[in-house]
PDB file of N, CA and C in Angstrom:
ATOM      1  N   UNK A   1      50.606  76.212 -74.149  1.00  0.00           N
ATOM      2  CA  UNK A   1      49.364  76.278 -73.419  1.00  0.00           C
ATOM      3  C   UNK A   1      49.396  75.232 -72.309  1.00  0.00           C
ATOM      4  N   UNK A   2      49.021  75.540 -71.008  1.00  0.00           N
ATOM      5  CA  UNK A   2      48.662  74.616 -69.805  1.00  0.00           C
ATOM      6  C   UNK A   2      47.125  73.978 -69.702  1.00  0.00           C
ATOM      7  N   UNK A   3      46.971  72.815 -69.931  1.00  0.00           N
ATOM      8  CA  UNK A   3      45.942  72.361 -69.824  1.00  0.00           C
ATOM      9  C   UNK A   3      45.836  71.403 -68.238  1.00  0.00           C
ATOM     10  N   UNK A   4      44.875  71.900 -67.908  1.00  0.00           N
ATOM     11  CA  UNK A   4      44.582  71.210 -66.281  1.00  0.00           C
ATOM     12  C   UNK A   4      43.497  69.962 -66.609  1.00  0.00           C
ATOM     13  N   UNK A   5      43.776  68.680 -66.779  1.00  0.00           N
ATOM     14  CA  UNK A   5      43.270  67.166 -66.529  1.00  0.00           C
ATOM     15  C   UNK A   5      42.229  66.882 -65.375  1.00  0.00           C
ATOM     16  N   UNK A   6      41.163  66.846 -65.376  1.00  0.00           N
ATOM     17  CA  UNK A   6      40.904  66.218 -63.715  1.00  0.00           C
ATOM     18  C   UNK A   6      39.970  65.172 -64.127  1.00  0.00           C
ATOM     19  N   UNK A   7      40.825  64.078 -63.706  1.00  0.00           N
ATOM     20  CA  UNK A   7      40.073  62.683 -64.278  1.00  0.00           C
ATOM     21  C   UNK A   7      41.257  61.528 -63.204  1.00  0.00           C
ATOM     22  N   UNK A   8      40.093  60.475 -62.745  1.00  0.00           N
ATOM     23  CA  UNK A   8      40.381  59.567 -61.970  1.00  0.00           C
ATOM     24  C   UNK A   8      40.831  58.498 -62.371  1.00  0.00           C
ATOM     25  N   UNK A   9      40.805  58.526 -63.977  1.00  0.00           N
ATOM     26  CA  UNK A   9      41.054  57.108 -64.472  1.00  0.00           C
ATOM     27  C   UNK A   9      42.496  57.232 -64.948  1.00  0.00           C
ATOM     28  N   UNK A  10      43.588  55.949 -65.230  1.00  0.00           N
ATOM     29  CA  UNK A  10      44.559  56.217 -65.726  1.00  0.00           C
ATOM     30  C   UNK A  10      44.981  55.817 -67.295  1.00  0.00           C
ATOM     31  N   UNK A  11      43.983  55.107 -67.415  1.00  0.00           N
ATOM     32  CA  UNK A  11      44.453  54.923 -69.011  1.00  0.00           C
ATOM     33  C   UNK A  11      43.719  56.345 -70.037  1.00  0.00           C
ATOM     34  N   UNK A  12      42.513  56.740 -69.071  1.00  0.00           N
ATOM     35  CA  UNK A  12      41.859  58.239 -69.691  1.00  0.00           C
ATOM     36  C   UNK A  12      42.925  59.396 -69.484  1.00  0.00           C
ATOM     37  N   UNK A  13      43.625  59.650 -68.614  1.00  0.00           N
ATOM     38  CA  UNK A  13      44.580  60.617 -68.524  1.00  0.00           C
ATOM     39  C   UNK A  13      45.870  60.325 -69.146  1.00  0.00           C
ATOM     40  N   UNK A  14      46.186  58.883 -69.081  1.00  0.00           N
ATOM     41  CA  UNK A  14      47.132  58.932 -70.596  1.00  0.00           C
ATOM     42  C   UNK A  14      46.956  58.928 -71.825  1.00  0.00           C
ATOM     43  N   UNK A  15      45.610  58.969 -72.365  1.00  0.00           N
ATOM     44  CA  UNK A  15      45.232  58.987 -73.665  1.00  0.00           C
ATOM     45  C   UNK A  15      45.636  60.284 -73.886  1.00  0.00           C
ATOM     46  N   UNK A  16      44.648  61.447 -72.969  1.00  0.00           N
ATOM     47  CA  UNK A  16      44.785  62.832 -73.358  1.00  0.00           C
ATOM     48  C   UNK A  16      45.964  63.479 -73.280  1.00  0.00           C
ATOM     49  N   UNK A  17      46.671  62.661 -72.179  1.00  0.00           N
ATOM     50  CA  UNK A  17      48.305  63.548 -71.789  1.00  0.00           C
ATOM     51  C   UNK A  17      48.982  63.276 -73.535  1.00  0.00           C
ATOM     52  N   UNK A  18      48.842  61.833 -73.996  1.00  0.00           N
ATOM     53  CA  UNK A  18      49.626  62.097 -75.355  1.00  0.00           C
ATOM     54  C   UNK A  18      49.529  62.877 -76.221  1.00  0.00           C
ATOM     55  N   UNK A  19      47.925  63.098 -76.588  1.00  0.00           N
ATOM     56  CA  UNK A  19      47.419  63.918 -77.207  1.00  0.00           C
ATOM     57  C   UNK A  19      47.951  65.200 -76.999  1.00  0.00           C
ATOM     58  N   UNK A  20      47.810  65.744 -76.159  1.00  0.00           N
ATOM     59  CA  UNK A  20      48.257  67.557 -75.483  1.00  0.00           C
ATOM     60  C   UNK A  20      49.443  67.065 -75.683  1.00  0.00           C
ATOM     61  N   UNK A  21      50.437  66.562 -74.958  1.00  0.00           N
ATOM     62  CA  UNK A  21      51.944  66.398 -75.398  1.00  0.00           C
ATOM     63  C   UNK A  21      52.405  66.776 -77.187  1.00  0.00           C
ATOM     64  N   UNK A  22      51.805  65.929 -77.801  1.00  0.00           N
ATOM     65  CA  UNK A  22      51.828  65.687 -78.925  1.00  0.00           C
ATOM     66  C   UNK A  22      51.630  66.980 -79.944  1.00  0.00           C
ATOM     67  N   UNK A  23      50.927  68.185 -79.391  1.00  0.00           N
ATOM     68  CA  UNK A  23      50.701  69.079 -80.176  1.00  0.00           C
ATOM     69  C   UNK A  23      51.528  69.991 -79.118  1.00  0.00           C
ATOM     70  N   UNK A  24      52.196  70.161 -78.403  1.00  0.00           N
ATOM     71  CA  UNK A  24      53.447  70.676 -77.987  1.00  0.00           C
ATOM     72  C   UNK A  24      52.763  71.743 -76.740  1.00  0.00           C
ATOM     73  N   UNK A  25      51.859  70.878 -76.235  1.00  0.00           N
ATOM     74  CA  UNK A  25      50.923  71.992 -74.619  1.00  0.00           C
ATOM     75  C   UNK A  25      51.856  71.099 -73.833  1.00  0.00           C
ATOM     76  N   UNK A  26      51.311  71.859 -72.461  1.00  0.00           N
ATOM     77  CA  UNK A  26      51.694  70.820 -71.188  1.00  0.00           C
ATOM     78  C   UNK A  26      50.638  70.310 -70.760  1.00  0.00           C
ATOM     79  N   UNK A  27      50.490  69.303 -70.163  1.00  0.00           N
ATOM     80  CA  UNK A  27      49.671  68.972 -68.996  1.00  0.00           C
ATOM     81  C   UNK A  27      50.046  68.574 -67.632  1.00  0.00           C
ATOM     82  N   UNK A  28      48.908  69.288 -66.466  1.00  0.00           N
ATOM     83  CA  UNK A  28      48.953  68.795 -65.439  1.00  0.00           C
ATOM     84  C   UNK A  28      47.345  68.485 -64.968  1.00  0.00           C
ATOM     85  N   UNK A  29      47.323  67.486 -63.623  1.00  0.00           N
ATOM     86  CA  UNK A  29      46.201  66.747 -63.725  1.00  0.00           C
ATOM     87  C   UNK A  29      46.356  66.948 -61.980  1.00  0.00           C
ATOM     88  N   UNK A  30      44.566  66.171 -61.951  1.00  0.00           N
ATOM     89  CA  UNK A  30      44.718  66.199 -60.630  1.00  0.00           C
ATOM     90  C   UNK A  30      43.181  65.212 -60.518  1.00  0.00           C
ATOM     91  N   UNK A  31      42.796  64.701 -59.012  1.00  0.00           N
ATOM     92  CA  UNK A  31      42.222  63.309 -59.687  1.00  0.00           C
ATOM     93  C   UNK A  31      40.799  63.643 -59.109  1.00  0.00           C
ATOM     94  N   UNK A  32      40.266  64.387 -58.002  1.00  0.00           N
ATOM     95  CA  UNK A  32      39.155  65.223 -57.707  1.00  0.00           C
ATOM     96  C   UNK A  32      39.170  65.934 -57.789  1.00  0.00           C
ATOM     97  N   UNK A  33      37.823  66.952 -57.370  1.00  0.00           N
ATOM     98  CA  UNK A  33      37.746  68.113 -57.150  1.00  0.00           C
ATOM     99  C   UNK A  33      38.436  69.233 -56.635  1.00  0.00           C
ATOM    100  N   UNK A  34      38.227  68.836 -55.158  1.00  0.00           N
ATOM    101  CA  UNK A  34      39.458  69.858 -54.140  1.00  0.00           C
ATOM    102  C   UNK A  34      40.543  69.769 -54.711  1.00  0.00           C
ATOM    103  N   UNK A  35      41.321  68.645 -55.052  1.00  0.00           N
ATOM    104  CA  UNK A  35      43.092  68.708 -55.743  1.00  0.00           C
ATOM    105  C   UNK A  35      42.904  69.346 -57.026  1.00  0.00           C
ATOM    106  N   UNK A  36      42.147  69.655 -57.954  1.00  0.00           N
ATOM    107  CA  UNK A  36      41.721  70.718 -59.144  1.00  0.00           C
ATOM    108  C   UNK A  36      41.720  72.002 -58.785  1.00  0.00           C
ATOM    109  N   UNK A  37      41.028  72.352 -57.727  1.00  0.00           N
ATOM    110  CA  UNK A  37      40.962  73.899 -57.568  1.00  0.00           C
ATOM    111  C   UNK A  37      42.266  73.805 -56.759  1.00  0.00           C
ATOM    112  N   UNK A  38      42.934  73.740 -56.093  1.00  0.00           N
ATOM    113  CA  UNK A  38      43.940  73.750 -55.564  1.00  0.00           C
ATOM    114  C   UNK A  38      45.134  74.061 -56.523  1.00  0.00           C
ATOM    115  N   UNK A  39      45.022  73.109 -57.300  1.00  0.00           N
ATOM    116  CA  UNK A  39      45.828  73.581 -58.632  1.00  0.00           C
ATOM    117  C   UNK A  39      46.322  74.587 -59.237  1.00  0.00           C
ATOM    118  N   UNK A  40      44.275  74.559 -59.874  1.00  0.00           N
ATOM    119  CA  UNK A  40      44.635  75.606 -60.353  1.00  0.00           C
ATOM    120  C   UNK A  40      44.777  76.867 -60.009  1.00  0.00           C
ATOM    121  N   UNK A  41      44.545  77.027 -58.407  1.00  0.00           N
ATOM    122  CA  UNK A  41      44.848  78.667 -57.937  1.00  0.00           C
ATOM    123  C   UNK A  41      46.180  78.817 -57.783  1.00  0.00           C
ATOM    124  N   UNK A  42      46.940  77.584 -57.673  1.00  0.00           N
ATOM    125  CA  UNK A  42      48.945  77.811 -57.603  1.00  0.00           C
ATOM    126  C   UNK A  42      49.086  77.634 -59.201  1.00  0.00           C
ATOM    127  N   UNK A  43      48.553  77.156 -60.410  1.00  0.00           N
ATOM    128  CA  UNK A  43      49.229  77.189 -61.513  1.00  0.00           C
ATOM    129  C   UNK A  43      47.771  77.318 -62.519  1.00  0.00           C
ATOM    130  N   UNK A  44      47.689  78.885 -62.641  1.00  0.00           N
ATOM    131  CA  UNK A  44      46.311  78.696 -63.395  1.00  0.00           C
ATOM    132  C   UNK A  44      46.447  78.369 -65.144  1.00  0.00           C
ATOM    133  N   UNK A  45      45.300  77.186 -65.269  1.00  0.00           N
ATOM    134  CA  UNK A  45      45.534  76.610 -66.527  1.00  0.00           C
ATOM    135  C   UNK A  45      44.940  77.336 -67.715  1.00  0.00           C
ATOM    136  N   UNK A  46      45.673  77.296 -69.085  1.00  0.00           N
ATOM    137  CA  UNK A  46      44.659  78.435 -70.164  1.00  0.00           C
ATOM    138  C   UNK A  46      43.051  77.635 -70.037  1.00  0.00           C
ATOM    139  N   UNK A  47      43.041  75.938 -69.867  1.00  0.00           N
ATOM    140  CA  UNK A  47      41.932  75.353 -70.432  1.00  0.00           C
ATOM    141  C   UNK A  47      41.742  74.219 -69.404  1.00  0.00           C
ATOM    142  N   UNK A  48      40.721  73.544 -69.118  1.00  0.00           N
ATOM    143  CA  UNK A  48      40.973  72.504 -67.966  1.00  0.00           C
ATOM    144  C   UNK A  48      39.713  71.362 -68.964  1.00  0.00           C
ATOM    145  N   UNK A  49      39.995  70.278 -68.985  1.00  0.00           N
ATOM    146  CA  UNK A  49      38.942  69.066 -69.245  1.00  0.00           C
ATOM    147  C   UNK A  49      38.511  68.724 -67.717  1.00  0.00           C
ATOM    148  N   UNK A  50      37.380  68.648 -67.139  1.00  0.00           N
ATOM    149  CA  UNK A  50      36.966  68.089 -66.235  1.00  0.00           C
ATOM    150  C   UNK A  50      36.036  67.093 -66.926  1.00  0.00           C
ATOM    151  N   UNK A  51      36.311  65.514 -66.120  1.00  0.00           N
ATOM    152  CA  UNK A  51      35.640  64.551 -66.024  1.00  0.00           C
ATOM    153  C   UNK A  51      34.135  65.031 -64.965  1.00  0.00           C
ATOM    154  N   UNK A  52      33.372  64.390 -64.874  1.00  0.00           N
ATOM    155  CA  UNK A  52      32.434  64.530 -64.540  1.00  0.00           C
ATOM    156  C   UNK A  52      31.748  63.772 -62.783  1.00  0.00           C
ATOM    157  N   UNK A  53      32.559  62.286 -63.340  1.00  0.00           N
ATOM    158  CA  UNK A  53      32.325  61.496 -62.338  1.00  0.00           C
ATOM    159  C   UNK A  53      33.744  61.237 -61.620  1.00  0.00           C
ATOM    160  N   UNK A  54      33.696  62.236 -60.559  1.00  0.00           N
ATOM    161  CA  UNK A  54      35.891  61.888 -60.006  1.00  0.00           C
ATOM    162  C   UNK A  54      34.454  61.997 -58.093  1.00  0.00           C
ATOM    163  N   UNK A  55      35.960  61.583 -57.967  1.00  0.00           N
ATOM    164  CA  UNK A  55      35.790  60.927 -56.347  1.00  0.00           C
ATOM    165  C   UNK A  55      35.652  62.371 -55.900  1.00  0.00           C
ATOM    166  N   UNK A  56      34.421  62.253 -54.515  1.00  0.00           N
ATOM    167  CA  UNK A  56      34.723  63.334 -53.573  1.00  0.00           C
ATOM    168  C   UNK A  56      34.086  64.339 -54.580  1.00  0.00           C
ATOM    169  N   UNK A  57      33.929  65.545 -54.104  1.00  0.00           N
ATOM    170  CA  UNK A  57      33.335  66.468 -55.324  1.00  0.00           C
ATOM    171  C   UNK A  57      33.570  66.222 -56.161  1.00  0.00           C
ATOM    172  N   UNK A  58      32.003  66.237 -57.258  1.00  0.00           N
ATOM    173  CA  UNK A  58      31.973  65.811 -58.765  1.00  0.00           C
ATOM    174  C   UNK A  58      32.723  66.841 -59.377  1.00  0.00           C
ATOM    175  N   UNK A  59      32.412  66.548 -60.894  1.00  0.00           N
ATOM    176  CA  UNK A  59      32.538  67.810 -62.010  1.00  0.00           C
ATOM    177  C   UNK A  59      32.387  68.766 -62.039  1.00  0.00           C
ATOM    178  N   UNK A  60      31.052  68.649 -61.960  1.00  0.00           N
ATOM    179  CA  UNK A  60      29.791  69.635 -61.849  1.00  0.00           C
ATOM    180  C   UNK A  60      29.458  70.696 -60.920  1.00  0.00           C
ATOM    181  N   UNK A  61      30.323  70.238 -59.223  1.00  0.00           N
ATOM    182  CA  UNK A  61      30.688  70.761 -58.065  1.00  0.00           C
ATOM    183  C   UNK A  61      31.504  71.756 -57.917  1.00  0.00           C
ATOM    184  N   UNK A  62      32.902  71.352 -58.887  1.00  0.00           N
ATOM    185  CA  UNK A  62      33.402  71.721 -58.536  1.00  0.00           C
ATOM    186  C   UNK A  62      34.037  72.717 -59.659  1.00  0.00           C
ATOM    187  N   UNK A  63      32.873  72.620 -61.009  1.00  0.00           N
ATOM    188  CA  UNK A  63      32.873  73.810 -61.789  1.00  0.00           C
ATOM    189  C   UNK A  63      32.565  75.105 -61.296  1.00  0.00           C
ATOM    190  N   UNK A  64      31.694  74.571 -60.514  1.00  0.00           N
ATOM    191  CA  UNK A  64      30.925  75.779 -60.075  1.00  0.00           C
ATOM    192  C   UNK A  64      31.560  76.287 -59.158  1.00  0.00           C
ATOM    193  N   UNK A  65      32.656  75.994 -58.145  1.00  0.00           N
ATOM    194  CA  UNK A  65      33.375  76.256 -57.577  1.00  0.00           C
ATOM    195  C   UNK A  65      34.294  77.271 -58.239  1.00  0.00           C
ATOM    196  N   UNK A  66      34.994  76.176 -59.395  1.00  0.00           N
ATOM    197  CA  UNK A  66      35.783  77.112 -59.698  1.00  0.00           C
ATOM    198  C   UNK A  66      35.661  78.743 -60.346  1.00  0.00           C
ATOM    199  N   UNK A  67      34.265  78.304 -60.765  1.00  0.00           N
ATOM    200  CA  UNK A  67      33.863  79.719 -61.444  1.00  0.00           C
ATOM    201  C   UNK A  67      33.519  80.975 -60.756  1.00  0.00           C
ATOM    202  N   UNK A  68      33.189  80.435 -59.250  1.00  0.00           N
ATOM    203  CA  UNK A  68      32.823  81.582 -58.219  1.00  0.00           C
ATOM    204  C   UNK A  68      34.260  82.157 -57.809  1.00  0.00           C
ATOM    205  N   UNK A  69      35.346  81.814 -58.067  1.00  0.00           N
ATOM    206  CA  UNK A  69      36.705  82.170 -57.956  1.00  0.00           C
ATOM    207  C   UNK A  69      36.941  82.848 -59.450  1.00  0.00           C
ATOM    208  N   UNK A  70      36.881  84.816 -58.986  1.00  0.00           N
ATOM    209  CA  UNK A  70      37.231  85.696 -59.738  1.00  0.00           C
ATOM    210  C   UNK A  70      38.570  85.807 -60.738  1.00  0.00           C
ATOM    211  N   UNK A  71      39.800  84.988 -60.149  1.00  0.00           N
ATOM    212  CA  UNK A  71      40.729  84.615 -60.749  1.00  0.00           C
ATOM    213  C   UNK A  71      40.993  83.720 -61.942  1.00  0.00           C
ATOM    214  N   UNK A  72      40.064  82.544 -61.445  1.00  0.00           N
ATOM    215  CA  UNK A  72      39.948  81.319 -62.025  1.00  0.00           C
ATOM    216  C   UNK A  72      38.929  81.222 -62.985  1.00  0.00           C
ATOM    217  N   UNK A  73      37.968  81.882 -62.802  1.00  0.00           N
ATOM    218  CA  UNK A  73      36.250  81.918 -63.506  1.00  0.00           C
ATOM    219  C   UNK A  73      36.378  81.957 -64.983  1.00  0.00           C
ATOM    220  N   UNK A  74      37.281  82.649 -65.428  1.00  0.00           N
ATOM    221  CA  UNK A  74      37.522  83.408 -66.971  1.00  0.00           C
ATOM    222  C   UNK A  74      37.915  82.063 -67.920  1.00  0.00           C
ATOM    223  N   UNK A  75      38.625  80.242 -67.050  1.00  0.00           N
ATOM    224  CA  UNK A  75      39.348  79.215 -67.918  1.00  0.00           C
ATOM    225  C   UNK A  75      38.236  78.649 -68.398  1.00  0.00           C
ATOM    226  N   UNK A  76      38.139  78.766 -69.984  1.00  0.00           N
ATOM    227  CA  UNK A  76      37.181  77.485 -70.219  1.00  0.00           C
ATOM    228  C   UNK A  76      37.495  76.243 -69.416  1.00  0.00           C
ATOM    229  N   UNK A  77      36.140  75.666 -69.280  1.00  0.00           N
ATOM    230  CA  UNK A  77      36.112  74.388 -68.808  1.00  0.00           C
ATOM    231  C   UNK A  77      35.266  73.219 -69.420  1.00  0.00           C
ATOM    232  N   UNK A  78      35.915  72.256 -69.929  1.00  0.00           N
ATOM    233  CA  UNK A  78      34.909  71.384 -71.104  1.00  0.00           C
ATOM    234  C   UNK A  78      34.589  70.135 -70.526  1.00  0.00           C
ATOM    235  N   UNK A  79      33.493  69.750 -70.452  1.00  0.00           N
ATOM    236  CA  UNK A  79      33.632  68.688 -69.308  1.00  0.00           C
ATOM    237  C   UNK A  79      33.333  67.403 -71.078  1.00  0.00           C
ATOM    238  N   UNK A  80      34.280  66.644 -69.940  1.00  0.00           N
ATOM    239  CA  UNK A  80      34.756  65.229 -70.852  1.00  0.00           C
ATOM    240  C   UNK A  80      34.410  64.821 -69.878  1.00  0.00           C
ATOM    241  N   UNK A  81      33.369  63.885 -70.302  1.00  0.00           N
ATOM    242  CA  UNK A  81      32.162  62.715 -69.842  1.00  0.00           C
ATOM    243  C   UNK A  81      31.662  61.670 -70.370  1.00  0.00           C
ATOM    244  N   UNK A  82      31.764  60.593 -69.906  1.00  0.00           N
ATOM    245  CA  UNK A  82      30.856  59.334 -70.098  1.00  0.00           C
ATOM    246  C   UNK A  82      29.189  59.829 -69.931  1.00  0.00           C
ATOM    247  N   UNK A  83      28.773  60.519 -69.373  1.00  0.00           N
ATOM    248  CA  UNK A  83      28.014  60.904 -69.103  1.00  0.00           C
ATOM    249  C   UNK A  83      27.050  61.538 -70.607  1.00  0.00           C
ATOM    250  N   UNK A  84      25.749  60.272 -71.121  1.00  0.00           N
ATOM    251  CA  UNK A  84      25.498  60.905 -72.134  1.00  0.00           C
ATOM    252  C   UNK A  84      24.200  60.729 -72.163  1.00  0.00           C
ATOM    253  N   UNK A  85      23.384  60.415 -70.743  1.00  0.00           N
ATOM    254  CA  UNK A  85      22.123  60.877 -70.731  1.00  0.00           C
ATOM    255  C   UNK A  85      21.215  61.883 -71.121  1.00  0.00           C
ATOM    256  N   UNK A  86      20.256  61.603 -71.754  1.00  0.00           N
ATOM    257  CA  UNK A  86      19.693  63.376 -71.622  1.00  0.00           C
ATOM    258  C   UNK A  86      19.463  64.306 -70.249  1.00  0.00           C
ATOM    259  N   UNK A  87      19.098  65.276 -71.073  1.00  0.00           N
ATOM    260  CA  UNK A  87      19.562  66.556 -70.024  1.00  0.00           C
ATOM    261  C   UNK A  87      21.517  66.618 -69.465  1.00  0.00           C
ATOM    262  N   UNK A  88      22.392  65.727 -69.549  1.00  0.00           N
ATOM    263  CA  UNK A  88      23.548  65.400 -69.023  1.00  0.00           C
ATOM    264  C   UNK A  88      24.244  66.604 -69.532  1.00  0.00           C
ATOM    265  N   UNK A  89      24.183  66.913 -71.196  1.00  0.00           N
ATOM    266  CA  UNK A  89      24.827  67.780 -71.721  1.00  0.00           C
ATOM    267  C   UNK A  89      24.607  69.429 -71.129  1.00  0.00           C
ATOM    268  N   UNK A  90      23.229  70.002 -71.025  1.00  0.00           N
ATOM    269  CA  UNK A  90      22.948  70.817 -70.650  1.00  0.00           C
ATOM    270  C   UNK A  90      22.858  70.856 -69.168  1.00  0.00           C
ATOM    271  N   UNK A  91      22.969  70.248 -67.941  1.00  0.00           N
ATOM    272  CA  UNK A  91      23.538  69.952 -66.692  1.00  0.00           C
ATOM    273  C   UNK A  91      24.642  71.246 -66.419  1.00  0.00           C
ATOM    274  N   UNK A  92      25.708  70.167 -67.163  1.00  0.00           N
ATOM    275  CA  UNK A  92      27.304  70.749 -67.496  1.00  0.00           C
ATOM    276  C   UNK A  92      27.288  72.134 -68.087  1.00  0.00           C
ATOM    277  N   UNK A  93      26.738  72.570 -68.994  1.00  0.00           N
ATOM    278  CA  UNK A  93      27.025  73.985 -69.204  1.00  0.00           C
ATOM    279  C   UNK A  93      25.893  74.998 -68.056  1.00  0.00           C
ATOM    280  N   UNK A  94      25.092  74.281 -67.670  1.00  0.00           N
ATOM    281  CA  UNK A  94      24.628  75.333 -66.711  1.00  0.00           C
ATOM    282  C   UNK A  94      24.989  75.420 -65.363  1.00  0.00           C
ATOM    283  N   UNK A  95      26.065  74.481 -65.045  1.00  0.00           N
ATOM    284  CA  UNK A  95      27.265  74.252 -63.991  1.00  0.00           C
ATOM    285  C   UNK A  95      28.237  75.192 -64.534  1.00  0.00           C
ATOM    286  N   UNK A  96      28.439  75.592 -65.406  1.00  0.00           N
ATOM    287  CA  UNK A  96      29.473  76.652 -65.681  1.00  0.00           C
ATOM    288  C   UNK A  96      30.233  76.167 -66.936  1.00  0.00           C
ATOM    289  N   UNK A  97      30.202  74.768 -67.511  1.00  0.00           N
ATOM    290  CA  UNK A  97      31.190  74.498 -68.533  1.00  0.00           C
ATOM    291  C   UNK A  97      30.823  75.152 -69.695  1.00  0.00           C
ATOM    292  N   UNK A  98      32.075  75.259 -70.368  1.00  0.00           N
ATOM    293  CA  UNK A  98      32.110  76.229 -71.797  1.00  0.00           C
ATOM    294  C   UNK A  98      31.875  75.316 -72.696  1.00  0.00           C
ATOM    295  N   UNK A  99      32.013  73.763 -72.533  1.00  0.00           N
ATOM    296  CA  UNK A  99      31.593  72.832 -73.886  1.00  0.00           C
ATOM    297  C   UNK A  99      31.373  71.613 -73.056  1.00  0.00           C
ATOM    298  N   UNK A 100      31.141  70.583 -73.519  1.00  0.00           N
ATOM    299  CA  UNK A 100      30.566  69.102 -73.192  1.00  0.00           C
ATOM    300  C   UNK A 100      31.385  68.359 -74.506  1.00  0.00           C
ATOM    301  N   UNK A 101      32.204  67.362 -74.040  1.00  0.00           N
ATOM    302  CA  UNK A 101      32.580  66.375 -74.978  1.00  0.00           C
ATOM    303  C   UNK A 101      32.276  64.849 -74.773  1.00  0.00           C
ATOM    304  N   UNK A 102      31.293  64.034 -75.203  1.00  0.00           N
ATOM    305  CA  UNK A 102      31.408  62.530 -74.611  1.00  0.00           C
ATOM    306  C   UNK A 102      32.396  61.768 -74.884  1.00  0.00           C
ATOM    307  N   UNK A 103      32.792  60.899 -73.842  1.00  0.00           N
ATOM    308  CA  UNK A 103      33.699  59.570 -73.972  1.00  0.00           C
ATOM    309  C   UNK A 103      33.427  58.600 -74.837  1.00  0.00           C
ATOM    310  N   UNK A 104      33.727  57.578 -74.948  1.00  0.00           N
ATOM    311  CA  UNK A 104      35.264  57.758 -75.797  1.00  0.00           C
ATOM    312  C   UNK A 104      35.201  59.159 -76.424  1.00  0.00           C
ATOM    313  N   UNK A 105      36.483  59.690 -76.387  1.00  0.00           N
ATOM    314  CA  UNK A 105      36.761  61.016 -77.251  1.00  0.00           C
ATOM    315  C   UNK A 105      37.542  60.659 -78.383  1.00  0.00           C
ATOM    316  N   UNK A 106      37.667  61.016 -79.445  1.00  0.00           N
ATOM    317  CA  UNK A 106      38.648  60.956 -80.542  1.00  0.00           C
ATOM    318  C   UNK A 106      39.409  61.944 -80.991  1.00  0.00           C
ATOM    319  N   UNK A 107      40.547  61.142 -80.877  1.00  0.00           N
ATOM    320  CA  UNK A 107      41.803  61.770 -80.835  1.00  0.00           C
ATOM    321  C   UNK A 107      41.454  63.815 -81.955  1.00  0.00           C
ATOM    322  N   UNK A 108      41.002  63.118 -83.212  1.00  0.00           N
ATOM    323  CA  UNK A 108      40.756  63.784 -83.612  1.00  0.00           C
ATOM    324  C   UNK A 108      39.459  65.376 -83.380  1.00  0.00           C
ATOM    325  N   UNK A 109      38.709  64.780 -82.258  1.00  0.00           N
ATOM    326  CA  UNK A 109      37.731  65.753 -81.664  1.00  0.00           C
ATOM    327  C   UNK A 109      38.178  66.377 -80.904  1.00  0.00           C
ATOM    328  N   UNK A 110      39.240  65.501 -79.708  1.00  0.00           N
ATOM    329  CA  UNK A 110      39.833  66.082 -78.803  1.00  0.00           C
ATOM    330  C   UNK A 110      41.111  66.995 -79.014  1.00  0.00           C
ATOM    331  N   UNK A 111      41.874  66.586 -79.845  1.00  0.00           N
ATOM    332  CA  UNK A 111      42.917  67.762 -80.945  1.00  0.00           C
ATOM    333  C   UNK A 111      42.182  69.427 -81.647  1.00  0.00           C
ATOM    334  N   UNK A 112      41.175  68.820 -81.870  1.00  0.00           N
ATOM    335  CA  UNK A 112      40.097  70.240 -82.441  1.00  0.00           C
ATOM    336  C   UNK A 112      39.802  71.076 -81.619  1.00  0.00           C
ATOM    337  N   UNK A 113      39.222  70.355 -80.303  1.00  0.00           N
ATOM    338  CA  UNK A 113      39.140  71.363 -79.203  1.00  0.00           C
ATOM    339  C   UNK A 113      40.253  71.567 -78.667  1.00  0.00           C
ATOM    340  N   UNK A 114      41.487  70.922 -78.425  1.00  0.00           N
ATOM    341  CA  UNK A 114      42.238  71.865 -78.041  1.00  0.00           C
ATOM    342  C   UNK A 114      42.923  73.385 -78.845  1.00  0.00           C
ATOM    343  N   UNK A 115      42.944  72.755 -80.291  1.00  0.00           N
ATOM    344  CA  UNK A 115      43.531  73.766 -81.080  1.00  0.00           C
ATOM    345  C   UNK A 115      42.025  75.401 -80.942  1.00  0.00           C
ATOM    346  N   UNK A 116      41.221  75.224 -80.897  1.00  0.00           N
ATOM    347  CA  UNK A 116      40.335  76.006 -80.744  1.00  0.00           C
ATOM    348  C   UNK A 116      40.581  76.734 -79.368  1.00  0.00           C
ATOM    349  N   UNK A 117      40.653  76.331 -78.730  1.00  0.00           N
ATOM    350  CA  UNK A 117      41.201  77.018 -77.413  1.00  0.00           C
ATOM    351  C   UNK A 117      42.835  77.697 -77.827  1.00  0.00           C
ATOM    352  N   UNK A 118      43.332  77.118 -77.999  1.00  0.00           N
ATOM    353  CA  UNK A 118      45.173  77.835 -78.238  1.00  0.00           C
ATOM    354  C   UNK A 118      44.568  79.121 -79.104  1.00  0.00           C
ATOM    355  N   UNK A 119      43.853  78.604 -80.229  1.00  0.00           N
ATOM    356  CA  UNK A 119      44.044  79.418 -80.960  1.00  0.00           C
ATOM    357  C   UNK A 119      42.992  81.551 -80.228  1.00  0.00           C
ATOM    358  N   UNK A 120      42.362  80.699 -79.476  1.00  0.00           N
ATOM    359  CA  UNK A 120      41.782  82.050 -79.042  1.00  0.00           C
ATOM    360  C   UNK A 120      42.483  82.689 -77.589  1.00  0.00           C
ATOM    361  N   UNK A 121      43.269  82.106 -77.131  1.00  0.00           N
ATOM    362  CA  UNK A 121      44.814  82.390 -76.314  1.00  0.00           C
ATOM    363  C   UNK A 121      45.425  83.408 -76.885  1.00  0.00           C
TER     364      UNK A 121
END
């Protein structure tokens, strides 16, 4: 399985890259918005984590972006966020995301959702 990363931070994108490594996916990443959809229209991903707060178009921007793209629209998209205000959660899925996970993530939450995704692949 290809999982698409879009997160600005680097110790957050090596947490998850081990994780996905580790259960035998790939990952590729990208650190805003525009470099995400770009991506993923040259390498479309089964599943993408979008961060929420990345430089230049947000999360939230550029969910919605991606979802108006007939090609692209169909990838879950789970937004992994610091972001744990109220209303924050429901924001994100009415931007288009298929789930909401808050930061810190654990290893073990973040392994669940990925296997939940493979497994409906």
């Amino acid at each position: 399985m290809l999982i698409l990363y879009v997160e600005d931070n680097f110790e957050n994108k090596l947490f998850v890259r081990r994780v996905i490594e580790s259960m035998g996916h790939e990952m590729i990443e990208a650190e805003n918005g525009p470099d995400s959809l770009t991506l993923a229209a040259q390498r479309p991903p089964d599943l993408i984590f979008m961060d929420i707060n990345i430089p230049g178009m947000d999360g939230l921007q550029t969910t919605i972006e991606l979802k108006k793209n007939g090609e692209l629209k169909h990838i879950p998209v789970i937004a992994l966020t610091a972001n744990a205000m109220k209303g924050d959660r429901e924001r994100c899925l009415n931007a288009g995301c298929n789930g909401y996970m808050q930061k810190p993530v654990g290893v073990s939450d973040l392994r669940r959702e990925i296997q939940r995704h493979a497994n409906a692949s």
